[in-house]
N, C-alpha and C. Protein backbone atom coordinates (compact mmCIF):
# COMPACT_ATOMS: atom_id res chain seq x y z
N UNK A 1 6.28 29.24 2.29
CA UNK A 1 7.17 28.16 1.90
C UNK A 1 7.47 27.28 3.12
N UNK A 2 7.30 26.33 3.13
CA UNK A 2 7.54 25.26 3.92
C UNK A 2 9.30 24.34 3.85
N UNK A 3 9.70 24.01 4.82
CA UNK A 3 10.99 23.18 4.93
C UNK A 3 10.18 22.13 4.92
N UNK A 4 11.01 20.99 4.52
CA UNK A 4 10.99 19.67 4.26
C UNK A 4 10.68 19.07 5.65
N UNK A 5 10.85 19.32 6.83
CA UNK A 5 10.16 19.06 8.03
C UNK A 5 9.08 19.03 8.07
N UNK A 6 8.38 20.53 8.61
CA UNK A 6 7.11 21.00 8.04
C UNK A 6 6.41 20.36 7.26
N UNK A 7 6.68 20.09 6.07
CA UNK A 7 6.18 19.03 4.99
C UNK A 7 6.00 17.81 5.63
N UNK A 8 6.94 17.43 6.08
CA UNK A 8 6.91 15.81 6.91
C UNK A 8 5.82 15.81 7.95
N UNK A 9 5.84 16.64 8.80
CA UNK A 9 4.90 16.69 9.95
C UNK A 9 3.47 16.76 9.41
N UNK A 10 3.34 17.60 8.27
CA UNK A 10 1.86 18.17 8.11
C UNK A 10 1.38 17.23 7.09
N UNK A 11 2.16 16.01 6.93
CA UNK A 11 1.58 15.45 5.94
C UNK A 11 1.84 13.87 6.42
N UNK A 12 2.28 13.77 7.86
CA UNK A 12 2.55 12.41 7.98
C UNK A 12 3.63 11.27 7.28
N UNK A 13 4.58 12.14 6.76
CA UNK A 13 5.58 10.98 5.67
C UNK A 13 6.94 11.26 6.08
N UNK A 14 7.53 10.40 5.68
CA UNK A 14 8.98 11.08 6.58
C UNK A 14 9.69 11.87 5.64
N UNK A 15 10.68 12.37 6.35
CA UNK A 15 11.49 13.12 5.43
C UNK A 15 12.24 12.14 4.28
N UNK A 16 12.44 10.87 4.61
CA UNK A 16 13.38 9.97 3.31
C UNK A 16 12.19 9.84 2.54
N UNK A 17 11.00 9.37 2.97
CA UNK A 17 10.13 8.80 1.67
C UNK A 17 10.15 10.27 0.65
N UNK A 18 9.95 11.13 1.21
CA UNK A 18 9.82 12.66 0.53
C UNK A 18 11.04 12.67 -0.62
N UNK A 19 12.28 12.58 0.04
CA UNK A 19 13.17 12.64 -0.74
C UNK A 19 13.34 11.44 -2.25
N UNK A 20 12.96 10.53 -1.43
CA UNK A 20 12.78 9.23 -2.57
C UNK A 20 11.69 9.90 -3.45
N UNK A 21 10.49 10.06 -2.81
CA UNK A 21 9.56 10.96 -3.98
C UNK A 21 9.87 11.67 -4.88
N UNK A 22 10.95 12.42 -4.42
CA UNK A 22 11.72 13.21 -5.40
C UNK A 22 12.35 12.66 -6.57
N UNK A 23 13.48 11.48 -5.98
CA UNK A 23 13.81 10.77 -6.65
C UNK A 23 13.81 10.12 -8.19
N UNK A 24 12.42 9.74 -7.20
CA UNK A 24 11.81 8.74 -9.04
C UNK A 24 10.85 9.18 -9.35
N UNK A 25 10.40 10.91 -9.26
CA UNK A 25 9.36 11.93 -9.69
C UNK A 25 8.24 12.00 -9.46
N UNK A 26 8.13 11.61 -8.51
CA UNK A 26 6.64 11.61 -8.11
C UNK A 26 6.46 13.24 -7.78
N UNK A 27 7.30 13.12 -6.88
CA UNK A 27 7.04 14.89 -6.27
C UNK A 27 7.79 15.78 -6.85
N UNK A 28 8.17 16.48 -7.37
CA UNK A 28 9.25 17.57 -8.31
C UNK A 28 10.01 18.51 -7.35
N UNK A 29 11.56 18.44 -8.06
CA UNK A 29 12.40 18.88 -7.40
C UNK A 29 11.59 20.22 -6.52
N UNK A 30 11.81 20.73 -5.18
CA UNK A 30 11.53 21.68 -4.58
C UNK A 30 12.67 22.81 -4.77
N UNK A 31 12.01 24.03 -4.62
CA UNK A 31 13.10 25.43 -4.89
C UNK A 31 14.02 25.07 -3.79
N UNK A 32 15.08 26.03 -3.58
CA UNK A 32 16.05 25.71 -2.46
C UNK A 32 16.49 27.38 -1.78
N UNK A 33 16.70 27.33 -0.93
CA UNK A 33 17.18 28.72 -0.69
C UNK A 33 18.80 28.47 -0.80
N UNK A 34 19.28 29.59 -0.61
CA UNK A 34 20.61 30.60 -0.88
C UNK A 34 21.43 29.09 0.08
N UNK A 35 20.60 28.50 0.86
CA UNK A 35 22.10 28.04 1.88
C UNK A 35 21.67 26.53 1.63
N UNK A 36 20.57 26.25 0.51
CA UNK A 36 20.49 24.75 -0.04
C UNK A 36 19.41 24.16 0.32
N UNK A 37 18.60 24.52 1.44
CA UNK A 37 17.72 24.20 2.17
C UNK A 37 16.49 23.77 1.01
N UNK A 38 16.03 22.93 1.06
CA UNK A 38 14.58 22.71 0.63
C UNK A 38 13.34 23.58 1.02
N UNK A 39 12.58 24.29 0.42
CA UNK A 39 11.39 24.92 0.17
C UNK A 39 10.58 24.21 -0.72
N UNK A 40 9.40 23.92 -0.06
CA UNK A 40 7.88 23.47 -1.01
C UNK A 40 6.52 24.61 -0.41
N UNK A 41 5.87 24.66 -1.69
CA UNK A 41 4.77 25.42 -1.35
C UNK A 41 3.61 24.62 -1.14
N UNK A 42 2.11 25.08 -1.30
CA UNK A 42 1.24 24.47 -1.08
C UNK A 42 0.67 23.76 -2.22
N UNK A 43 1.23 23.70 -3.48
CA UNK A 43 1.28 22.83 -4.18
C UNK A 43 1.77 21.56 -4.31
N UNK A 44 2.99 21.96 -3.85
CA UNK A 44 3.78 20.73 -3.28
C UNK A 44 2.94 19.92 -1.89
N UNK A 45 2.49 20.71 -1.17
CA UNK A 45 2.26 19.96 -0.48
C UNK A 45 0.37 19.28 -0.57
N UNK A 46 0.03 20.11 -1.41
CA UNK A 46 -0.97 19.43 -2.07
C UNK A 46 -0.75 17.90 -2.60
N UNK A 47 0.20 17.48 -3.52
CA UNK A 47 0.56 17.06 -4.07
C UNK A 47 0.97 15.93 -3.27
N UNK A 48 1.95 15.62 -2.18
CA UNK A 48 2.46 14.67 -1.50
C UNK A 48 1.25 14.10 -0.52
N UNK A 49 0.30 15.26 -0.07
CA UNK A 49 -1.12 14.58 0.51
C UNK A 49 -1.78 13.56 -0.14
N UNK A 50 -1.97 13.93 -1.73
CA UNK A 50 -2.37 12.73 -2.79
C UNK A 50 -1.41 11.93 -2.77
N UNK A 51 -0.58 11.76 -2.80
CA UNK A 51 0.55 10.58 -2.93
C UNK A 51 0.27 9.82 -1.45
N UNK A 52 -0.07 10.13 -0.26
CA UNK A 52 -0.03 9.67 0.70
C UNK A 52 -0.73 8.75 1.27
N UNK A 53 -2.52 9.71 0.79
CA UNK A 53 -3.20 9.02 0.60
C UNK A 53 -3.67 8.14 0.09
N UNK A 54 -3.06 8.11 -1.41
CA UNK A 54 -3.30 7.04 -1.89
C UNK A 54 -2.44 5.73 -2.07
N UNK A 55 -1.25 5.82 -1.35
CA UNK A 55 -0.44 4.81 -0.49
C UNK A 55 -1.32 4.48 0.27
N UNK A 56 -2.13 5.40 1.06
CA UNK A 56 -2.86 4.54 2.34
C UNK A 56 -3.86 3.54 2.15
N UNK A 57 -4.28 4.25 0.75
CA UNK A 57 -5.64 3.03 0.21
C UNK A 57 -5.17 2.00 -0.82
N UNK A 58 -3.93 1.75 -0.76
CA UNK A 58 -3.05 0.64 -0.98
C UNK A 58 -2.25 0.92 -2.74
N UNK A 59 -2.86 2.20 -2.90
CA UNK A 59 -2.18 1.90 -4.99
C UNK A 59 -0.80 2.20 -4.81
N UNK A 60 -0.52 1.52 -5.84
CA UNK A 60 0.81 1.06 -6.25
C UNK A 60 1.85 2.37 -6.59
N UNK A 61 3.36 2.73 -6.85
CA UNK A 61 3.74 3.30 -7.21
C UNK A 61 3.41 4.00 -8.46
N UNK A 62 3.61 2.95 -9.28
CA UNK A 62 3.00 3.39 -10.66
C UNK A 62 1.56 3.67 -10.58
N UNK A 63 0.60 3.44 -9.68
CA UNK A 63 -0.92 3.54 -10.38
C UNK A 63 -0.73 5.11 -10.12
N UNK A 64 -0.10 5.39 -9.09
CA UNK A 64 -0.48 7.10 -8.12
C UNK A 64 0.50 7.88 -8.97
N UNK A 65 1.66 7.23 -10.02
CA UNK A 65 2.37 8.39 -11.41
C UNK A 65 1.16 8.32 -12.55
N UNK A 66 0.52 7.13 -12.88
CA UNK A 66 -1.14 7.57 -13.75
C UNK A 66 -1.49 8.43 -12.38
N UNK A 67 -2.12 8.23 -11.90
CA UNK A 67 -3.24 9.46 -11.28
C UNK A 67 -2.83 10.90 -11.09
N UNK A 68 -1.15 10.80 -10.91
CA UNK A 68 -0.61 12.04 -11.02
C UNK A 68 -0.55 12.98 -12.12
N UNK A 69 -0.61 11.94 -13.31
CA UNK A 69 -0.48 12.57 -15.05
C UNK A 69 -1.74 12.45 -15.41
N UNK A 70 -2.34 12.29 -14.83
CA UNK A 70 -4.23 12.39 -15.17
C UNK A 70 -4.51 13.61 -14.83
N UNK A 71 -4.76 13.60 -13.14
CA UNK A 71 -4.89 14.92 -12.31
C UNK A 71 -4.36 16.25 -12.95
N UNK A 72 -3.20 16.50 -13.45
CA UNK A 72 -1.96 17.40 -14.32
C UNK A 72 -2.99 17.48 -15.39
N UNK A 73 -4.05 16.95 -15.86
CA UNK A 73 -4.66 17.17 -17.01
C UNK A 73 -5.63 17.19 -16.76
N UNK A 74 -6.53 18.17 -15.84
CA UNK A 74 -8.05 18.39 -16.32
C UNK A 74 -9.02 18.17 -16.77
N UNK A 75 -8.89 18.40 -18.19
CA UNK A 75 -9.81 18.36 -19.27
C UNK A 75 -10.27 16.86 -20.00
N UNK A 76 -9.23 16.22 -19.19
CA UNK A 76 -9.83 14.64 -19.68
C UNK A 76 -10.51 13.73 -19.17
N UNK A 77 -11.15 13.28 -19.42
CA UNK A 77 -12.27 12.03 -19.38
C UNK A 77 -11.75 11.39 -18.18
N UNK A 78 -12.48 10.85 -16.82
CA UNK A 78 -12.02 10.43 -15.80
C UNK A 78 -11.94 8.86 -15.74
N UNK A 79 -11.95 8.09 -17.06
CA UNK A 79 -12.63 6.63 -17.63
C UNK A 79 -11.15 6.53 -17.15
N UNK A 80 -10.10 6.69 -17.24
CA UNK A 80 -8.55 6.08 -16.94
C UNK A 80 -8.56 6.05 -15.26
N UNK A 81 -8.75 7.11 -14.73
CA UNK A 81 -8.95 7.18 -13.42
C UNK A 81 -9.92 6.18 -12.97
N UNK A 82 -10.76 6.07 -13.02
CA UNK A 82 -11.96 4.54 -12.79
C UNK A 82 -11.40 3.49 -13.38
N UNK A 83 -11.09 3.41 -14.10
CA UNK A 83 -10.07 2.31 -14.58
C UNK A 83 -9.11 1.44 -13.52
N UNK A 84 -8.52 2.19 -13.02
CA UNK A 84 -7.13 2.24 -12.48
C UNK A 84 -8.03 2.28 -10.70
N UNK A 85 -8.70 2.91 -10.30
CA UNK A 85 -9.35 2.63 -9.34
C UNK A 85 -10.11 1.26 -8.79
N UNK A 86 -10.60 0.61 -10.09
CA UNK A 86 -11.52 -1.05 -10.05
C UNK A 86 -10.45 -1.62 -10.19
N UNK A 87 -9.63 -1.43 -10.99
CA UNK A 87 -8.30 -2.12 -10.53
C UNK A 87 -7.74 -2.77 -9.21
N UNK A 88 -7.52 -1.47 -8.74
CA UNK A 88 -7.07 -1.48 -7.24
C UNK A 88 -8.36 -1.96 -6.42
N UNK A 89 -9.44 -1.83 -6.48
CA UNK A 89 -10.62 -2.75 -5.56
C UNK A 89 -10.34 -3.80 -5.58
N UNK A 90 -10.37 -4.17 -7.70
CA UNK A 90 -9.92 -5.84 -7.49
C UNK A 90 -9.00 -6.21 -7.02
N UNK A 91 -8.00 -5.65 -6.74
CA UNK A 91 -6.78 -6.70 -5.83
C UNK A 91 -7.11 -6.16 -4.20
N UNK A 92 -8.10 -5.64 -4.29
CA UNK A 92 -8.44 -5.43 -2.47
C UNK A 92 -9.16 -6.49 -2.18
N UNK A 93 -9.97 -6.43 -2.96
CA UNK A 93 -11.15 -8.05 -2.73
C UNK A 93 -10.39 -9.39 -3.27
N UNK A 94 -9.56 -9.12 -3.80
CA UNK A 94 -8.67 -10.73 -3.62
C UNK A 94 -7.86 -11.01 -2.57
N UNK A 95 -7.19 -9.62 -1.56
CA UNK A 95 -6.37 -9.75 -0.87
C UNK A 95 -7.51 -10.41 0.35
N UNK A 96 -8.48 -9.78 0.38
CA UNK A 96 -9.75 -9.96 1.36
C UNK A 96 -9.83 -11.08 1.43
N UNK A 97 -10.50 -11.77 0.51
CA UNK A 97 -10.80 -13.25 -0.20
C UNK A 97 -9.24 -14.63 0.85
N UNK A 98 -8.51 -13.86 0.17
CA UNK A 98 -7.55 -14.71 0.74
C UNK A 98 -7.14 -14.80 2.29
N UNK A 99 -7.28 -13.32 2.81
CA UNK A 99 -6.92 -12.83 4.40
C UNK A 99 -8.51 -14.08 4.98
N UNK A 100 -9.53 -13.99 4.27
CA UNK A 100 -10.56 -14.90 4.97
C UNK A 100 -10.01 -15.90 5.29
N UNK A 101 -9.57 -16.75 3.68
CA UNK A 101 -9.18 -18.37 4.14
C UNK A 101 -8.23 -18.41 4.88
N UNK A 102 -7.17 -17.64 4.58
CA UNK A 102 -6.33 -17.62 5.82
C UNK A 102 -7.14 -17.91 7.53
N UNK A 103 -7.50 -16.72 7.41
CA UNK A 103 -8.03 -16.65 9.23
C UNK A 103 -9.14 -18.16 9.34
N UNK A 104 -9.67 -18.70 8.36
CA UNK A 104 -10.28 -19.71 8.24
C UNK A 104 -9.77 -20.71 8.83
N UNK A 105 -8.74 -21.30 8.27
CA UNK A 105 -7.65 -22.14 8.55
C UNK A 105 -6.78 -22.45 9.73
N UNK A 106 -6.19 -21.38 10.16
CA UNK A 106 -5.67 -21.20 10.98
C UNK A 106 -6.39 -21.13 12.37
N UNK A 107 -8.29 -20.66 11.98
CA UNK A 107 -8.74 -20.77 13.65
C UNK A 107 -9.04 -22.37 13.31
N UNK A 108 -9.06 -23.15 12.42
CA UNK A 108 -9.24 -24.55 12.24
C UNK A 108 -8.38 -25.03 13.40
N UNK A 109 -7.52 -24.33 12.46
CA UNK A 109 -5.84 -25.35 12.99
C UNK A 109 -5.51 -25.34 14.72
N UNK A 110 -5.92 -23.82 14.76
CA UNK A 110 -6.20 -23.72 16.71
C UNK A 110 -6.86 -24.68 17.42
N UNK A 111 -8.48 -24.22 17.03
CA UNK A 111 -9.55 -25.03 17.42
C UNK A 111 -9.20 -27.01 17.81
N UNK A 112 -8.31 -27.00 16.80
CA UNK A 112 -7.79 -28.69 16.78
C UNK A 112 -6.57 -29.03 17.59
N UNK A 113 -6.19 -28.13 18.24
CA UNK A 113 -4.86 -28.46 18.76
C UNK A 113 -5.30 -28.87 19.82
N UNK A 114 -4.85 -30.24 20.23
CA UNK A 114 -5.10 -30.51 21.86
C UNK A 114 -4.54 -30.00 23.08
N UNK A 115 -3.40 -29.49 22.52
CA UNK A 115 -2.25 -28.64 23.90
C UNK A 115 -1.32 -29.72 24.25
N UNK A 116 -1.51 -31.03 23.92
CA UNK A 116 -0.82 -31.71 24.58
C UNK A 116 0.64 -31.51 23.89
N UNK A 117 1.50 -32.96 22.98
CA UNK A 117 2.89 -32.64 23.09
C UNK A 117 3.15 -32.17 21.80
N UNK A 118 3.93 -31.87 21.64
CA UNK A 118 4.42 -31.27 20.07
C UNK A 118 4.40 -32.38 18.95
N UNK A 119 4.97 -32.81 19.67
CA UNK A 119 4.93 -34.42 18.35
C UNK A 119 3.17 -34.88 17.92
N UNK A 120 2.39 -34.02 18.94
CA UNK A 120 0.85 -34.63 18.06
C UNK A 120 -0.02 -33.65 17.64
N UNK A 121 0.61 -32.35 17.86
CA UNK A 121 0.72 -30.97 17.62
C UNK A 121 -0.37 -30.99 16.36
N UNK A 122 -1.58 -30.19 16.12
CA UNK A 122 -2.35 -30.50 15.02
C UNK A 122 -1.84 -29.30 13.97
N UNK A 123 -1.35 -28.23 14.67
CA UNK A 123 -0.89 -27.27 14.09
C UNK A 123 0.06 -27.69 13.18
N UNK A 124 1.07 -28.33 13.96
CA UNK A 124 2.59 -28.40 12.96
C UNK A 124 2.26 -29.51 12.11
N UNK A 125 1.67 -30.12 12.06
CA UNK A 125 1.16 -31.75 11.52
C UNK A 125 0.53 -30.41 10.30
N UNK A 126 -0.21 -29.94 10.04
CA UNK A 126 -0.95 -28.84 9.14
C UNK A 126 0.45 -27.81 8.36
N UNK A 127 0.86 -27.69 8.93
CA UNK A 127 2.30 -26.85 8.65
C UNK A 127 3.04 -27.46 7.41
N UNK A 128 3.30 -28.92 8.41
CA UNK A 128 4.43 -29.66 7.15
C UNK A 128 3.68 -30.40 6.23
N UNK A 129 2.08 -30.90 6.02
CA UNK A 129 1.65 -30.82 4.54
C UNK A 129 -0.05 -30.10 4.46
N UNK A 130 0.73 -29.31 3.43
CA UNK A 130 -0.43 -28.40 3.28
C UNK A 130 -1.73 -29.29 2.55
N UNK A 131 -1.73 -30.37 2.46
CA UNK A 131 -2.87 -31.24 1.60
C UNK A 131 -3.73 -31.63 3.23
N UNK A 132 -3.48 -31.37 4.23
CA UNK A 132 -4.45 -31.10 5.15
C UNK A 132 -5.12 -30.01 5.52
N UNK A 133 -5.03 -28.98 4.58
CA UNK A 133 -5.52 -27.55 4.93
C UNK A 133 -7.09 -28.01 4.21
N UNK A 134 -7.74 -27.26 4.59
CA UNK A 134 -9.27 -27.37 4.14
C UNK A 134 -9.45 -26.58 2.95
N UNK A 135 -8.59 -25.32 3.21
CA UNK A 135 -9.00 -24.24 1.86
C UNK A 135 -7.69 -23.97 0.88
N UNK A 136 -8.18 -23.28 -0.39
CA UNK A 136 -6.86 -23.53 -1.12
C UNK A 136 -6.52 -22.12 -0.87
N UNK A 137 -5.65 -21.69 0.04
CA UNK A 137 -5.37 -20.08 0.45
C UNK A 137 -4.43 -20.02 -0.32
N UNK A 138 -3.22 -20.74 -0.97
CA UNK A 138 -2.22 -19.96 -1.59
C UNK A 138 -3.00 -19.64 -3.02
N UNK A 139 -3.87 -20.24 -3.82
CA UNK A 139 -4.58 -20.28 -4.86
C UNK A 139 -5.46 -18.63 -4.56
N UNK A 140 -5.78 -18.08 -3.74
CA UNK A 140 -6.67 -16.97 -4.04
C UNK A 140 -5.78 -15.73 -3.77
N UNK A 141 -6.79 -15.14 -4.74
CA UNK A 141 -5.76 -13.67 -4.96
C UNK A 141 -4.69 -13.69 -5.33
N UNK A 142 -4.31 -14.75 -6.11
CA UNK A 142 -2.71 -14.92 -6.85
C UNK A 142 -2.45 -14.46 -8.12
C-alpha cells in the first residue's frame, strides 16, 4: 500500500491534482488507515499512470473518463477507443497547423523590423491591424 506521496513521486503528479482526481472520479476514493491517512494499491496506481499519461498526450478530462469506462470493460470492441483517439490527433494537427502560421508570421514580422524607432516599428504596426498579417492564424484550428 502506498501513501499519497509515494503515489505522487512514482507517478509524477502532485499530491492536489491526485486529490482533485478523486474529486470528480477519475481516480476512486483510496482505503484509509485507522489515523485517516490515504492508502492506494497498485491498481490505483496503475490507474493514475493512465490518467497521466494521457494528460501528457494532451486528452481532455472527459476523453480519459471514456477511456477509463472503456478500459473497466474488456470485452468491448476498441472502435470507441479509436474513435476518441482520431479525435484527439485531429485537434493535434489543427493545433500544429495553427502553431505553423503562427511561427510563420511572427518570423515575418521579425525579419521586417528595422530596429530603428518604435513609431516605425513593423512589429507593432502588424499588432494593431491584423489585415497586415499574411496568414489567417486566428481562422485555423478554431
Amino acid at each position: 500500500m502506498l501513501t499519497i506521496g509515494t503515489l505522487s513521486k512514482k507517478t509524477g503528479t502532485k499530491v492536489q491534482t491526485i486529490r482533485y482526481y478523486e474529486q470528480i472520479g477519475l481516480m476512486p476514493e483510496p482505503g484509509r488507515t485507522e489515523g485517516g491517512q490515504r492508502r492506494y494499491d497498485n491498481a490505483q496506481l496503475d490507474r493514475l499512470s493512465f490518467i497521466r499519461h494521457s494528460r501528457q498526450l494532451g486528452f481532455s478530462l472527459d476523453a480519459i473518463r471514456e477511456l477509463l469506462d472503456l478500459s473497466d470493460q474488456p470485452n468491448r470492441p476498441c472502435e470507441e477507443v479509436d474513435a476518441i483517439a482520431r479525435r484527439q490527433l485531429k485537434q493535434v494537427e489543427q493545433r500544429m497547423a495553427r502553431l505553423k502560421a503562427l511561427r510563420t508570421e511572427l518570423k515575418r514580422m521579425v525579419h521586417e523590423c528595422s530596429g530603428g524607432r518604435t513609431a516605425d516599428c513593423k512589429v507593432l504596426e502588424v499588432l494593431r491591424d491584423h489585415s497586415e498579417c499574411l496568414t489567417e492564424h486566428d481562422e485555423i484550428g478554431a
